[in-house]
Protein backbone atom coordinates (compact mmCIF):
# COMPACT_ATOMS: atom_id res chain seq x y z
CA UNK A 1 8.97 7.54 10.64
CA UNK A 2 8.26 11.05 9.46
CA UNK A 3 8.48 13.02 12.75
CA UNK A 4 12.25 13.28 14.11
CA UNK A 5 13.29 11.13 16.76
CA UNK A 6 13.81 14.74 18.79
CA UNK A 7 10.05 15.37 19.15
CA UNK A 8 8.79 14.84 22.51
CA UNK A 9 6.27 11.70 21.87
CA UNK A 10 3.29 10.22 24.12
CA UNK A 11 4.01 7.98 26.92
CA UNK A 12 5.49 5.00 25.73
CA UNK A 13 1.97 2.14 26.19
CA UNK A 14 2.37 0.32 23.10
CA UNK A 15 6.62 -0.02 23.32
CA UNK A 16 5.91 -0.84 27.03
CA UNK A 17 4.28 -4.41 25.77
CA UNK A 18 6.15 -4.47 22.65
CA UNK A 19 9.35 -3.06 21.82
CA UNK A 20 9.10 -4.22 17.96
CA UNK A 21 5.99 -1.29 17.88
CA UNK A 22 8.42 1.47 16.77
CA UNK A 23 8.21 -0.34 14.03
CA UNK A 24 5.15 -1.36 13.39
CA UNK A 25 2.79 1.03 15.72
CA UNK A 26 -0.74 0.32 15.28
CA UNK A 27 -1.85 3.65 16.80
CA UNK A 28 0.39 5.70 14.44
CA UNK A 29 -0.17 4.31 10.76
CA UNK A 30 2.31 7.04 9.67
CA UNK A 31 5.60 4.75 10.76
């Protein structure tokens, strides 16, 4: 979780289907 919580992000797919992928985020190996 480098990038602030501020920055406007991409829509949403991935928390859409799971909400537990701002955690673990598959397309952003970064978090």
């Amino acid at each position: 979780s480098e990038a602030p919580s501020w920055i406007p992000r991409p829509p949403p797919r991935s928390h859409a289907a799971r909400p537990q992928s701002r955690i673990k985020d598959p397309f952003k190996p970064s978090i």
